[in-house]
Protein backbone atom coordinates (compact mmCIF):
# COMPACT_ATOMS: atom_id res chain seq x y z
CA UNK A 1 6.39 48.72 6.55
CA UNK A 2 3.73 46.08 5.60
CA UNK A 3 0.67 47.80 4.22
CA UNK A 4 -2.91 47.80 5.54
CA UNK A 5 -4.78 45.96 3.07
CA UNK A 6 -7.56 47.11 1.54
CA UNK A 7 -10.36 46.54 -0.87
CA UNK A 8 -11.49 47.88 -3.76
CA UNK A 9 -15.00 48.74 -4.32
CA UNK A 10 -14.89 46.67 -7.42
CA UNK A 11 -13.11 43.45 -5.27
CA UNK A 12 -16.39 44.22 -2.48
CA UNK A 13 -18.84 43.58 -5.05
CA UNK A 14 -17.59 40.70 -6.64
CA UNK A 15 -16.89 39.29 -3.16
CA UNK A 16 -19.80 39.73 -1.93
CA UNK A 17 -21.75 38.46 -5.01
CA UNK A 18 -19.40 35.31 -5.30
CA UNK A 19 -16.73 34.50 -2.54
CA UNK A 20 -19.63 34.75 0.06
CA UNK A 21 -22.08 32.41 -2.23
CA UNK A 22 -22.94 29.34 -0.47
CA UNK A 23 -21.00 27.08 -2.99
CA UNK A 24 -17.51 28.65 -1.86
CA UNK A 25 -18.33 28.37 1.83
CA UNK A 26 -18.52 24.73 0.87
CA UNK A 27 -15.49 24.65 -0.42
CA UNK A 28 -13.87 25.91 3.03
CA UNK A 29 -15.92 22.98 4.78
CA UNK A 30 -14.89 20.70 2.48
CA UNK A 31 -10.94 21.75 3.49
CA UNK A 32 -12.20 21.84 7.06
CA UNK A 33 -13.38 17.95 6.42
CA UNK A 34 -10.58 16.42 4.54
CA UNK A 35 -7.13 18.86 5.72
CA UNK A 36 -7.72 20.99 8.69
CA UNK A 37 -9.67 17.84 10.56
CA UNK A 38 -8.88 14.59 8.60
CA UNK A 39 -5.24 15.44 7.95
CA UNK A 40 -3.70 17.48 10.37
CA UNK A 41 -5.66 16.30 13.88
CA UNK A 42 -3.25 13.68 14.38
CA UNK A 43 -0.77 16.20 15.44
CA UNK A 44 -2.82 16.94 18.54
CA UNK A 45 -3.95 13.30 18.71
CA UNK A 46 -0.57 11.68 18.23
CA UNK A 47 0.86 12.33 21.88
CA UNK A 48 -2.31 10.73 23.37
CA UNK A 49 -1.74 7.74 21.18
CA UNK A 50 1.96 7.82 21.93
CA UNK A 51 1.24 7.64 25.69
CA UNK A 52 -1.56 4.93 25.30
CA UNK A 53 0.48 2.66 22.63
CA UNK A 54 4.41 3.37 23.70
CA UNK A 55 5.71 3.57 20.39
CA UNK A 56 8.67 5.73 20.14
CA UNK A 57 9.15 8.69 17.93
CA UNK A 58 10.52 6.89 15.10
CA UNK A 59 7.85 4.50 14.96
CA UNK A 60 5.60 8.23 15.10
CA UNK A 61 7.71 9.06 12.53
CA UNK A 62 7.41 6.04 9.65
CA UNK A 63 3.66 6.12 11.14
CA UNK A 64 3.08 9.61 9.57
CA UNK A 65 5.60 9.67 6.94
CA UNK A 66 5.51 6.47 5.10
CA UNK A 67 1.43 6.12 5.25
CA UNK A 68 -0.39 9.35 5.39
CA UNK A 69 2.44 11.25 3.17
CA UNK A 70 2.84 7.95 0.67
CA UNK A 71 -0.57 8.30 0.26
CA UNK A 72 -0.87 11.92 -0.62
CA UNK A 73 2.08 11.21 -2.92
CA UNK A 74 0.88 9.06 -4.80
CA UNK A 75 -2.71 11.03 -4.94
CA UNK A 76 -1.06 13.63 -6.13
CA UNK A 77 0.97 12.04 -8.99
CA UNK A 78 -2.40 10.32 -9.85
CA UNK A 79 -4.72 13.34 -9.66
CA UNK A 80 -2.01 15.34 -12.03
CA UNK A 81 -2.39 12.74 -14.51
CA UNK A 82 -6.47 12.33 -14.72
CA UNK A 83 -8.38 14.04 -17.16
CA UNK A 84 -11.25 15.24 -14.77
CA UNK A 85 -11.92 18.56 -16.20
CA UNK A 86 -15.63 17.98 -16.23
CA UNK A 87 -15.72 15.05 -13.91
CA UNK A 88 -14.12 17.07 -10.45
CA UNK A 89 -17.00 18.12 -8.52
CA UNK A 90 -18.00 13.83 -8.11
CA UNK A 91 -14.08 13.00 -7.41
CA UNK A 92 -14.66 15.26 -4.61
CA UNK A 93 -18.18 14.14 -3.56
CA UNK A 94 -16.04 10.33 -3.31
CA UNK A 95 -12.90 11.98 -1.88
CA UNK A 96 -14.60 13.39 1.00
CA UNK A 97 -16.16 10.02 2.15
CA UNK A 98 -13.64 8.01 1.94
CA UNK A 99 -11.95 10.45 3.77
CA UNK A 100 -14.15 10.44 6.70
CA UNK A 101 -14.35 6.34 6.89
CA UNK A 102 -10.54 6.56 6.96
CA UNK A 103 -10.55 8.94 9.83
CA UNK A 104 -13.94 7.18 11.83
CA UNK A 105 -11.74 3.55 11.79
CA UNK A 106 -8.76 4.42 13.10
CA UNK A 107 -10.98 4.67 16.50
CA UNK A 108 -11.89 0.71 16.24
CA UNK A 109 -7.95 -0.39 16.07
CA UNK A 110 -4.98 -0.43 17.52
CA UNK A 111 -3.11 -2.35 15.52
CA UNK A 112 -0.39 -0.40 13.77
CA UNK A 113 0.07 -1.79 10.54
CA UNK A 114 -3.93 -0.88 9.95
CA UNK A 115 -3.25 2.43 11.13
CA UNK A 116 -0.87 2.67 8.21
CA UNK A 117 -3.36 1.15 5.58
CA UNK A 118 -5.71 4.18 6.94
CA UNK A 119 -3.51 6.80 6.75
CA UNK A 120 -2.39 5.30 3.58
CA UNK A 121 -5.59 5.93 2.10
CA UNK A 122 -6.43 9.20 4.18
CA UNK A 123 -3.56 10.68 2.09
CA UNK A 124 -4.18 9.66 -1.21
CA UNK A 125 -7.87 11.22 -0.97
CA UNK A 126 -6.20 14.56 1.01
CA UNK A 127 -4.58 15.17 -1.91
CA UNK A 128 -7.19 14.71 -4.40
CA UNK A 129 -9.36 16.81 -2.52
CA UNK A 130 -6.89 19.85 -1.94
CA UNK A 131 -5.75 19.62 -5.68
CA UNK A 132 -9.43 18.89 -7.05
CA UNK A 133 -10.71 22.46 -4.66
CA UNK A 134 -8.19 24.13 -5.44
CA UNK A 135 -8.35 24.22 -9.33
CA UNK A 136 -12.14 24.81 -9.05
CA UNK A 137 -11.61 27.74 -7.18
CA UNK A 138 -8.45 29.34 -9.09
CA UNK A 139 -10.18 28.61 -12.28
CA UNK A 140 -13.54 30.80 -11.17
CA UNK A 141 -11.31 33.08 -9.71
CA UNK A 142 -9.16 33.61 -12.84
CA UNK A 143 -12.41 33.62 -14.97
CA UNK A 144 -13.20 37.05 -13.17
CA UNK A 145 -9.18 38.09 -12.80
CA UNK A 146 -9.07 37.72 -8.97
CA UNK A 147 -6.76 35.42 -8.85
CA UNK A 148 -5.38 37.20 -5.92
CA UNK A 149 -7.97 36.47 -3.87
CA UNK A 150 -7.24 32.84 -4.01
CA UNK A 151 -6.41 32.79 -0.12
CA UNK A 152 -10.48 33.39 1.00
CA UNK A 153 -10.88 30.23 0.35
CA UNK A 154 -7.76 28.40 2.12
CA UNK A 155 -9.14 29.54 5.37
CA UNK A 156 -11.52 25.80 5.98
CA UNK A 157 -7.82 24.63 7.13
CA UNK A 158 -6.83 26.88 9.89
CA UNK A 159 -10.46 26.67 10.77
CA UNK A 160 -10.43 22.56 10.51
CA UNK A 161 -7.08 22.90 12.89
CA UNK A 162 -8.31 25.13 15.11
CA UNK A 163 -11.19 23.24 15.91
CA UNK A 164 -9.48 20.28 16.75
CA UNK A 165 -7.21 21.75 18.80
CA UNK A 166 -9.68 22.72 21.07
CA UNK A 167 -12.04 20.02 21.18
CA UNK A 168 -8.97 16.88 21.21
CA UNK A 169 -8.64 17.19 24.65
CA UNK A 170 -11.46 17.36 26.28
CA UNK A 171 -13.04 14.95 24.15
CA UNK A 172 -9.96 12.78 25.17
CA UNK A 173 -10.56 12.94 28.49
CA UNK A 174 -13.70 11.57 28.30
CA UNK A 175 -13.41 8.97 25.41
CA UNK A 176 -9.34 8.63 25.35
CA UNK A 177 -7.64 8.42 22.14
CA UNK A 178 -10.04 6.17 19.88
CA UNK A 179 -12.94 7.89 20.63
CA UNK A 180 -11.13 11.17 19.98
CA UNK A 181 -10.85 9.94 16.17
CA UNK A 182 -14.17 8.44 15.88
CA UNK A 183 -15.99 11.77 17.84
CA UNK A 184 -13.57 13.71 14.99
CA UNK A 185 -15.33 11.49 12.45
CA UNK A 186 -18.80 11.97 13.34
CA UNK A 187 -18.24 15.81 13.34
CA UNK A 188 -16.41 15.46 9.76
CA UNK A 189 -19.69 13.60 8.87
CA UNK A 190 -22.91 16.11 9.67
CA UNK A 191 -20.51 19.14 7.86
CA UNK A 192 -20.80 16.97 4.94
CA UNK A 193 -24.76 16.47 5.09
CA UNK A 194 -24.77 19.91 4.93
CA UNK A 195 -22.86 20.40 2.33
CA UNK A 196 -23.35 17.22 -0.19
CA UNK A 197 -26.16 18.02 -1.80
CA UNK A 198 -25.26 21.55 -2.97
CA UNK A 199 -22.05 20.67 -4.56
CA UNK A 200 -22.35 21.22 -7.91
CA UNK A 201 -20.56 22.34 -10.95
CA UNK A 202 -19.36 25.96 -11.73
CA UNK A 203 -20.55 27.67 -14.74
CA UNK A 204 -17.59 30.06 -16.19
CA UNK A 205 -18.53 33.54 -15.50
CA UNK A 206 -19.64 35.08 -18.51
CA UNK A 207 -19.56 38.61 -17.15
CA UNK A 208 -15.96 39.36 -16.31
CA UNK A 209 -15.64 41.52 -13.09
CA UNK A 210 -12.55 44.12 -13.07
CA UNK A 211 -10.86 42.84 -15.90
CA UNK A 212 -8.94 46.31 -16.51
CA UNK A 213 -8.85 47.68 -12.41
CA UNK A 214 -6.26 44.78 -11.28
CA UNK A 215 -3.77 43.62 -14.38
CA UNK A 216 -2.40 40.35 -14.60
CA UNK A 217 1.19 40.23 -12.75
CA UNK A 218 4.47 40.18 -14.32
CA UNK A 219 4.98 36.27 -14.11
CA UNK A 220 8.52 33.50 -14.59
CA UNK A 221 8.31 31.75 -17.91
CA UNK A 222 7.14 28.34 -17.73
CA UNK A 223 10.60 27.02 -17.71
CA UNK A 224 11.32 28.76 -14.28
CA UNK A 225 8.63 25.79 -12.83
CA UNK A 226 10.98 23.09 -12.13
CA UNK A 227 12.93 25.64 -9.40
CA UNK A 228 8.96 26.59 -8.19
CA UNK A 229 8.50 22.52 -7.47
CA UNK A 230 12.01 22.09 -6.03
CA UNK A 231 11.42 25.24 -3.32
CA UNK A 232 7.95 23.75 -2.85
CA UNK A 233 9.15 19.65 -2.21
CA UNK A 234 12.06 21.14 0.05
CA UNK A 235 9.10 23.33 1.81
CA UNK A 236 7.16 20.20 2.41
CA UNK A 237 9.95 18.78 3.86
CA UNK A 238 11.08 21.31 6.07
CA UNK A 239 7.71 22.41 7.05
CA UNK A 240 6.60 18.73 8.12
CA UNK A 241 9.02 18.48 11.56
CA UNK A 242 7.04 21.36 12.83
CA UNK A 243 3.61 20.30 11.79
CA UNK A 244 4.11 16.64 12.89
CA UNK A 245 6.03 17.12 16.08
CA UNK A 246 5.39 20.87 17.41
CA UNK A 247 2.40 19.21 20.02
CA UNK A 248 4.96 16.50 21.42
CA UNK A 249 7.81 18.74 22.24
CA UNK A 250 5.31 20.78 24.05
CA UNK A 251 4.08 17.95 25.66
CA UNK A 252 7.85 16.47 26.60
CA UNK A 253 9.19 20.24 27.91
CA UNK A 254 9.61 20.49 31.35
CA UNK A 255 10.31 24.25 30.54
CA UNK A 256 6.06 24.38 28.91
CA UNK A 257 3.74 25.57 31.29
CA UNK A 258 0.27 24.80 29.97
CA UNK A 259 -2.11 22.43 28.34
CA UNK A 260 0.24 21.22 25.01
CA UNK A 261 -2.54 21.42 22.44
CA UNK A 262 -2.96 25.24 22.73
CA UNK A 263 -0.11 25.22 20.90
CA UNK A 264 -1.86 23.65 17.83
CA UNK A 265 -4.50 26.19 18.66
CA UNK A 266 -2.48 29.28 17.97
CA UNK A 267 -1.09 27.48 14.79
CA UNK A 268 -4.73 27.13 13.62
CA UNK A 269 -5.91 30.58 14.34
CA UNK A 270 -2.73 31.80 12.58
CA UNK A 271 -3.59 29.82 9.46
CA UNK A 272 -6.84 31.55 9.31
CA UNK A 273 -6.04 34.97 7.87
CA UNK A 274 -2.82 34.24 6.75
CA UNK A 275 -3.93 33.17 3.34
CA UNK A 276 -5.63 36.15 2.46
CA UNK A 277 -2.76 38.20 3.94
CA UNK A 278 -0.11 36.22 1.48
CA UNK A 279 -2.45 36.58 -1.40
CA UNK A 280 -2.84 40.95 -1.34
CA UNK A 281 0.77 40.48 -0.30
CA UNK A 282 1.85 38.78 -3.35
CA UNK A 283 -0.51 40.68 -5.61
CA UNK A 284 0.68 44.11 -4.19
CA UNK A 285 5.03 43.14 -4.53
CA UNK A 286 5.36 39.94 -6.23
CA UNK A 287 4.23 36.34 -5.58
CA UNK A 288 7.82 35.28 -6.03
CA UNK A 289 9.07 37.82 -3.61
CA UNK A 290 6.31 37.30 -0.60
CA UNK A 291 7.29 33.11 -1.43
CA UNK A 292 10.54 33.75 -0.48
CA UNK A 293 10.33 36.40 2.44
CA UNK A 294 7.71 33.45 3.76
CA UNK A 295 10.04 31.01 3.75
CA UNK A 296 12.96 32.83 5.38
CA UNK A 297 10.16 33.43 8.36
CA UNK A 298 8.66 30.09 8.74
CA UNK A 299 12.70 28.51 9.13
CA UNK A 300 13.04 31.18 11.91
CA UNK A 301 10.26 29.39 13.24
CA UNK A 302 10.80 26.15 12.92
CA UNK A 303 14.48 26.82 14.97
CA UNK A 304 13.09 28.52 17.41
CA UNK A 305 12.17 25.83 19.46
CA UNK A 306 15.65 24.35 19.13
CA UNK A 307 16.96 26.98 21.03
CA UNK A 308 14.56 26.57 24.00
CA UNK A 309 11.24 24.67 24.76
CA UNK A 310 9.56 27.16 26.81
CA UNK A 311 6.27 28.47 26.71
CA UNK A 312 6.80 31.60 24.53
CA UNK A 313 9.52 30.18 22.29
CA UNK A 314 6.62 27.31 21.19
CA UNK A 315 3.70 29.87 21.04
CA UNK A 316 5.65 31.96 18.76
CA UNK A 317 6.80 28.63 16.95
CA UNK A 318 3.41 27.92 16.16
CA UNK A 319 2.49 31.14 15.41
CA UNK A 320 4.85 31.56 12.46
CA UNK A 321 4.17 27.89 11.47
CA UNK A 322 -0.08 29.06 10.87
CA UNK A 323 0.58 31.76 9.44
CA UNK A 324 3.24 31.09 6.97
CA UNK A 325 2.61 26.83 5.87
CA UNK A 326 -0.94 28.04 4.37
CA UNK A 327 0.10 31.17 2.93
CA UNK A 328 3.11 29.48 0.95
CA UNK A 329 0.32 27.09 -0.58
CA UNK A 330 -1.52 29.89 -1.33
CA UNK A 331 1.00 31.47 -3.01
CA UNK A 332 2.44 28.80 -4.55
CA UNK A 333 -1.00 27.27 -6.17
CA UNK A 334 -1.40 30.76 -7.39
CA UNK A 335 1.49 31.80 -9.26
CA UNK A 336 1.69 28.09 -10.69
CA UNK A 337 -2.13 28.99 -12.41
CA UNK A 338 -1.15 32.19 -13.50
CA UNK A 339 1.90 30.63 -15.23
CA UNK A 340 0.09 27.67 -16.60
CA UNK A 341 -3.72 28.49 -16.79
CA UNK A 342 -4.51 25.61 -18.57
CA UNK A 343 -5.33 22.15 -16.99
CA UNK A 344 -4.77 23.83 -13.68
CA UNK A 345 -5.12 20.64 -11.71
CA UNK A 346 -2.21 18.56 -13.58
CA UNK A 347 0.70 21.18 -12.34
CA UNK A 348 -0.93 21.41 -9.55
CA UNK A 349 -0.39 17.81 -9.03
CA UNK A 350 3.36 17.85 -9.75
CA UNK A 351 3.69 20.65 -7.09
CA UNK A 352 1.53 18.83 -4.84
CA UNK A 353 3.91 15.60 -5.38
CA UNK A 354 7.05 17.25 -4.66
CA UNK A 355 5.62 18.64 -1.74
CA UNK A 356 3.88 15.60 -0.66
CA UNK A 357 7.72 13.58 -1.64
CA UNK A 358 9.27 16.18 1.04
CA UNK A 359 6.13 15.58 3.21
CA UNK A 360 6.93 11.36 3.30
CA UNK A 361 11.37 12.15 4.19
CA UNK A 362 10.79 14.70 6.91
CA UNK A 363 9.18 13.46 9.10
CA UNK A 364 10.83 9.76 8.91
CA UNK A 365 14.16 11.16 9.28
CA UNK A 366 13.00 13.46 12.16
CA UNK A 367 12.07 11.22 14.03
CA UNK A 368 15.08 8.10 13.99
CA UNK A 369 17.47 11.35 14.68
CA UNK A 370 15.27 11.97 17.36
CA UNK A 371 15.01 9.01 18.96
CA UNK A 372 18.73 8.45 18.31
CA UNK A 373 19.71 11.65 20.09
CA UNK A 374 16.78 11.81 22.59
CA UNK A 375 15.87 15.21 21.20
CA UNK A 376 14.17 17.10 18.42
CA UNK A 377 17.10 19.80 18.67
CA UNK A 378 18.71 18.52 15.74
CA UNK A 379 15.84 17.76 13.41
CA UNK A 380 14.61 20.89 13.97
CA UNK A 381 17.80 22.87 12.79
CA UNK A 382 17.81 20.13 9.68
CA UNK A 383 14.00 21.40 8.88
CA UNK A 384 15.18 24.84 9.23
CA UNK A 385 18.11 25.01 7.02
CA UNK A 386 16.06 22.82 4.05
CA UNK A 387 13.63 25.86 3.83
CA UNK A 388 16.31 28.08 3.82
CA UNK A 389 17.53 26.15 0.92
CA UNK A 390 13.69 26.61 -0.83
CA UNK A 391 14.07 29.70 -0.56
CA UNK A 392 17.02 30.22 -2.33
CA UNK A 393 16.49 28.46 -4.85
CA UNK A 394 13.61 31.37 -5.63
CA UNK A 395 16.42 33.94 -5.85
CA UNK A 396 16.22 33.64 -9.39
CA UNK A 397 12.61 33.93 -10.10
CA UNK A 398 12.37 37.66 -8.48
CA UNK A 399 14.22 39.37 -11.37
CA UNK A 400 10.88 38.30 -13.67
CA UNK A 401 8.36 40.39 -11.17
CA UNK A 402 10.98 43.91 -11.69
CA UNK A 403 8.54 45.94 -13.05
């Protein structure tokens, strides 16, 4: 029986006093901006695009895979290697705007191989946004031992997702696929106004909240990382088929009754608790444990759809898909800081590599074997059994959390 999480009155107060400060609801805009908007609205966009261009799902396939997840790749390797310690908070500022010209011109074109320089670029500055955030916040968080808490501040994606979800459409409708991006853009653009100016540096705490009420978990040894990055590249590659694809084969079922991008909806409104829910999780049995148990769900999900592409089997699809993709980051950047608290943002930029490596194969080889077969049956079940085969390879990482 999962149990009702609570808070202490300890966690309230430091909440309150800092997850709630206007700096950290930046940095949930600032994941709104660059992931849940700039990365992940193409999902919902790419059927419109599809029907407007008629490129087939290959070409959707190299389109996503070897641009957008190049990109992040080689952000990632890039990021890990930079010493930025003190120089983050302005590789963000930069991030975030290139970010939103990358996402603003792919309205003015329709030439593919720009497309591809875009995305190119959109993915290289994804990931040194998420890995540039991310360390910021784990590193205040572990300053006042609340590392658990981590997932607050994950939410800006789900939200970012969400969002688009609902307003692709109609916005489409009106403006058709181009001025879907470009309206995308513009929104991307006043949530950074508001935000610009008041990203700044954060001080390390000097008064340490709850030091001795929540103890530091039982964690792997650092040599257990290289099976934590080999879960986490399969995950990206296995999670990927879902996240690129789930909108089309709604869109393509005969057996869907409804408008496709709800869908997407439900996965972002999934992804908006779910972080929080992984991180108490985690905290409360083991971050190894709630990885793998993750996992196991999210390939349930990602088959489901294989079995039949009807309303509910999709809804619940994208349900597990929210609330499981986000959580597994969560998790995953977590327990990697706890293991190496150090130069957070260079493991996190392996991880974010391997993941970003899986990210680039899955959905390239989704999509020839579904164009080749005329269905996403197969690629689905492929997607589903590499996760299954992340997750194993966590098996032995749980006997380090026995307390």
């Amino acid at each position: 029986m999962i149990p009702k999480i609570r808070y202490s009155g300890e966690e309230k107060e430091w909440y309150y006093a800092k997850a709630n400060h206007p700096l950290f609801n930046r940095w949930r805009i600032a994941l709104m901006i660059a992931m849940g908007i700039g990365r992940f609205s193409y999902t919902v966009i790419l059927p419109y695009m599809q029907e407007a261009s008629g490129f087939s799902r290959a070409t959707a396939g190299y389109f996503l895979a070897s641009s957008n997840y190049l990109g992040y790749l080689i952000g990632a390797l890039v990021v890990g290697r930079l010493s930025i310690e003190q120089k983050r908070v302005p590789f963000l500022q930069v991030g975030l705007i290139i970010s939103m010209l990358t996402t603003i011109f792919m309205g003015f074109t329709e030439t593919i191989i720009i497309w591809y320089v875009l995305r190119f670029i959109s993915g290289v500055m994804s990931a040194f946004i998420f890995v540039v955030i991310a360390s910021l916040v784990l590193d205040q968080l572990a300053d006042n031992n609340k590392s658990h808490l981590s997932g607050l501040f994950y939410s800006g994606v789900g939200i970012g997702i969400a969002i688009s979800a609902i307003i692709v459409s109609p916005i489409h409708a009106i403006f058709k696929w181009n001025g879907t991006w470009i309206a995308l853009a513009l929104m991307c653009v006043l949530l950074f106004v508001f935000i610009a100016l008041f990203i700044k540096p954060i001080p390390h705490s000097k008064k340490q909240w709850g030091n001795q009420s929540i103890p530091v978990p039982k964690m792997p040894p650092k040599s257990w990382l290289k099976w934590l990055i080999v879960a986490y590249s399969l995950e990206g590659l296995g999670y990927i088929v879902t996240g690129t694809f789930i909108v089309s084969i709604a869109q393509e079922s005969t057996s869907f009754h409804g408008n496709a991008a709800l869908v997407w909806f439900v996965a972002g409104l999934a992804a908006i608790p779910s972080c929080i829910i992984c991180s108490k999780l985690s905290q409360r049995f083991g971050y190894v444990k709630i990885l793998l148990i993750s996992m196991v769900l999210q390939a349930v999900g990602i088959a489901l759809p294989a079995l039949a592409t009807n309303t509910i089997t999709l809804y619940l699809s994208a349900f597990i898909f929210g609330a499981t993709f986000m959580g597994i980051t969560t998790i995953v950047t977590t327990l990697a800081r706890h293991i190496v608290p150090v130069n957070s943002h260079q493991i996190l930029g392996y991880l974010t590599a391997g993941y970003a490596l899986g990210q680039m194969v899955g959905p390239t080889v989704a999509g020839v074997l579904a164009n080749s077969t005329n269905s996403y049956q197969y690629s689905l079940v492929g997607a589903a059994t590499v996760v299954i085969i992340g997750a194993l390879s966590l098996l032995g990482g749980v006997k380090y959390e026995k307390k």
